[in-house]
Protein backbone atom coordinates (compact mmCIF):
# COMPACT_ATOMS: atom_id res chain seq x y z
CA UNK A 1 0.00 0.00 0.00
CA UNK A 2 2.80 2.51 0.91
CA UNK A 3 4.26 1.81 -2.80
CA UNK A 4 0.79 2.89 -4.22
CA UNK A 5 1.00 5.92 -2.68
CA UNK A 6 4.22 7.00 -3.23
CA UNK A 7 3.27 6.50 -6.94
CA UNK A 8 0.30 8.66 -6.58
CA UNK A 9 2.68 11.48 -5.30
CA UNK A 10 5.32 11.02 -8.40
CA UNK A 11 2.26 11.16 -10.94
CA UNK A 12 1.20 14.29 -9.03
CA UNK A 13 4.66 16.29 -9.33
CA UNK A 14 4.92 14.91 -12.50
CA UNK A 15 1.71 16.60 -13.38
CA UNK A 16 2.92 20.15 -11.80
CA UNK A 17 5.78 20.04 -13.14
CA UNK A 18 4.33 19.73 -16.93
CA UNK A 19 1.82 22.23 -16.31
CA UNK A 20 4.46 24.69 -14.69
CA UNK A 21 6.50 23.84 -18.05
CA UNK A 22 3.84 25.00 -20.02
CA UNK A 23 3.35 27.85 -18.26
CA UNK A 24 6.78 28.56 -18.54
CA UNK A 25 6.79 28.53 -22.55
CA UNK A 26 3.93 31.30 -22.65
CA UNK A 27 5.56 34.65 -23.91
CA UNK A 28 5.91 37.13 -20.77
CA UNK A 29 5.71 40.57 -21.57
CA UNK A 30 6.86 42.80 -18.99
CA UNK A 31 4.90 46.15 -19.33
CA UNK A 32 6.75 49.27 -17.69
CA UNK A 33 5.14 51.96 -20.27
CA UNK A 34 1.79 51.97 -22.58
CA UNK A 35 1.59 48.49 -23.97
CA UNK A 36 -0.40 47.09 -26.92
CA UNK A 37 0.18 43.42 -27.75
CA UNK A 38 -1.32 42.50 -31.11
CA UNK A 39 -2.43 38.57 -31.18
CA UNK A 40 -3.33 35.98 -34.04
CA UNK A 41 -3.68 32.02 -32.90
CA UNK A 42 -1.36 30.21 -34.63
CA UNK A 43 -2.43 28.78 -37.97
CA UNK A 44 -1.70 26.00 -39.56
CA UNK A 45 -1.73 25.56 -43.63
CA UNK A 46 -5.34 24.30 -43.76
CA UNK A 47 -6.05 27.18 -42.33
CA UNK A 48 -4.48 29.01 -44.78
CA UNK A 49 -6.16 27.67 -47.13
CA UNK A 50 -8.97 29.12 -46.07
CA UNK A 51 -9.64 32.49 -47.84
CA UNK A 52 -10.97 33.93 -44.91
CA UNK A 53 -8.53 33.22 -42.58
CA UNK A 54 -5.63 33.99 -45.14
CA UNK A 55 -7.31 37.18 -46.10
CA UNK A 56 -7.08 38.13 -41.89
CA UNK A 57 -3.80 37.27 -40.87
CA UNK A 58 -2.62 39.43 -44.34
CA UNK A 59 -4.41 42.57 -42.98
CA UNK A 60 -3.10 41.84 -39.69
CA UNK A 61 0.33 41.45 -40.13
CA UNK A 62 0.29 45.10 -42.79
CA UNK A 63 -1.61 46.68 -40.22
CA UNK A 64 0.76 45.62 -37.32
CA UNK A 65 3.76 46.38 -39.91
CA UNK A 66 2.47 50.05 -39.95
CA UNK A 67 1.09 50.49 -36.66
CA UNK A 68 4.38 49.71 -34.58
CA UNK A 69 6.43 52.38 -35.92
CA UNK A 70 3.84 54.87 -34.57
CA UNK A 71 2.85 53.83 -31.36
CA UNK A 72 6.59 53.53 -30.75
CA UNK A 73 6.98 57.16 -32.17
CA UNK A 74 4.06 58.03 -29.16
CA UNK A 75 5.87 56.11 -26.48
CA UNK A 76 3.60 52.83 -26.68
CA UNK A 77 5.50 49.51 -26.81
CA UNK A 78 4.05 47.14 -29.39
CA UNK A 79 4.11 43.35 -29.50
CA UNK A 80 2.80 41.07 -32.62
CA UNK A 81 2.40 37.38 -31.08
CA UNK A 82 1.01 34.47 -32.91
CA UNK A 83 -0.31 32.30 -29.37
CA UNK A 84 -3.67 31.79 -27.85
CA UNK A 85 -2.65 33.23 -24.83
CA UNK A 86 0.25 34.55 -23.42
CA UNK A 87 0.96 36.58 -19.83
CA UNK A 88 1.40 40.09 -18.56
CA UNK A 89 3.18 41.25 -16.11
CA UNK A 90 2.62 44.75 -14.23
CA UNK A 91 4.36 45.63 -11.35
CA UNK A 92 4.42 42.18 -9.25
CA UNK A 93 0.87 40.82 -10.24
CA UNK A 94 1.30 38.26 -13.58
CA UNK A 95 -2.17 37.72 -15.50
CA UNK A 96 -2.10 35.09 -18.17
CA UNK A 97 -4.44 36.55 -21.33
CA UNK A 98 -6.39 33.25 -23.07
CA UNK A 99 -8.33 34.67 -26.26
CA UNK A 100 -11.09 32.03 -26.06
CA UNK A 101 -13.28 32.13 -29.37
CA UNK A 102 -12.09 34.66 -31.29
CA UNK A 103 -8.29 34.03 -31.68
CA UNK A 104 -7.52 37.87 -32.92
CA UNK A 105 -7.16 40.96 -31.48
CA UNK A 106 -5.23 43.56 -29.12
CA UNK A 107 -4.78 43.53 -25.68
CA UNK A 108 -3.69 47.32 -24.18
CA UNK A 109 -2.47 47.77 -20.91
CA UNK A 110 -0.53 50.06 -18.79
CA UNK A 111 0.83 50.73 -15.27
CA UNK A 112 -2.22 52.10 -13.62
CA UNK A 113 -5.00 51.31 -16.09
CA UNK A 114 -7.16 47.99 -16.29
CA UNK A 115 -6.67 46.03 -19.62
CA UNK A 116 -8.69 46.56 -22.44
CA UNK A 117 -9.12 43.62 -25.03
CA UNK A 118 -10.35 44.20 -28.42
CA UNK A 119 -10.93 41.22 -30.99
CA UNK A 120 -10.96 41.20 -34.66
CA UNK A 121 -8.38 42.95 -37.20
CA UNK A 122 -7.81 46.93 -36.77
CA UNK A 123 -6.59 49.38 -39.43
CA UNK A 124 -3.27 50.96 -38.26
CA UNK A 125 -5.06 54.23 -38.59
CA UNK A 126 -7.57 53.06 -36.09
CA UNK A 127 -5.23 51.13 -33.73
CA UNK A 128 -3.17 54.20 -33.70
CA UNK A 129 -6.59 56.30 -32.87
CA UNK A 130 -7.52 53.78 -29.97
CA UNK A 131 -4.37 53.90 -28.72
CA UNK A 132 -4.72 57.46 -28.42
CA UNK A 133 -7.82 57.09 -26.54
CA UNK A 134 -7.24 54.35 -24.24
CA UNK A 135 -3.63 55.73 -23.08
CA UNK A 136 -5.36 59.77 -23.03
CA UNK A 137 -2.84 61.25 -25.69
CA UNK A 138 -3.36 64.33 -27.57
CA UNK A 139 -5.37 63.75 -30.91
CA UNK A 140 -3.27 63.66 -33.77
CA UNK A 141 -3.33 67.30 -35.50
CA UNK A 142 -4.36 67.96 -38.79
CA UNK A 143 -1.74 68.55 -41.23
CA UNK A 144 -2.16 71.90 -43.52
């Protein structure tokens, strides 16, 4: 009986220690400053296949490819992360972010500020407007 149970405590750390692995291997993004971290699930090439899907992760990628030189211009660090979840860390508190259904979308955050998730694909132009929004910076000024 004593072996059985010794067993049932290895299978147990065993356990912990794969799940604390896994943990582990999410991304960790430390935020210190405005924060924007632009997700897409990974796909695989059946998914690709897919028109729709395709046709997303295109306009995601050109809009993150524009967007991240200005929010960095304004002070906001970006991320692009292909995961279905990944973790945040502000100050001492760690959150892990799961995006459930819909696997795209931006997560902001700052020191001070609760999260704000928004799903689905976003123009640069109106990332960069959110942004604006979300971390109260001036509106952009029209140019003569």
């Amino acid at each position: 009986m004593r072996t059985n149970k010794w067993i049932v405590v290895a299978i147990g750390l065993l356990s912990f220690a794969a799940q604390s692995g896994a943990e582990d291997k999410k991304v960790l993004i430390d935020v210190r400053r405005p924060t924007v971290i632009a997700f897409f699930g990974p796909v695989t090439q059946d998914d690709l296949n897919n028109g729709d899907t395709d046709e997303a992760l295109s306009d995601f990628q050109y809009s993150a490819a524009k967007a991240g030189p200005k929010l960095k211009s304004l002070g906001i660090q970006f991320h692009e992360l292909y995961a279905h979840s990944f973790r945040v860390r502000v100050k001492k508190k760690t959150v892990t972010f799961q995006s459930g259904k819909v696997d795209v979308g931006y997560y902001f955050v700052a020191p001070g500020k609760q999260a704000r998730i928004e799903y689905g694909v976003m123009t640069d132009a109106d990332l960069v407007a959110l942004c604006r929004q979300y971390f109260g910076l001036p509106a952009e000024s029209a140019k003569p």
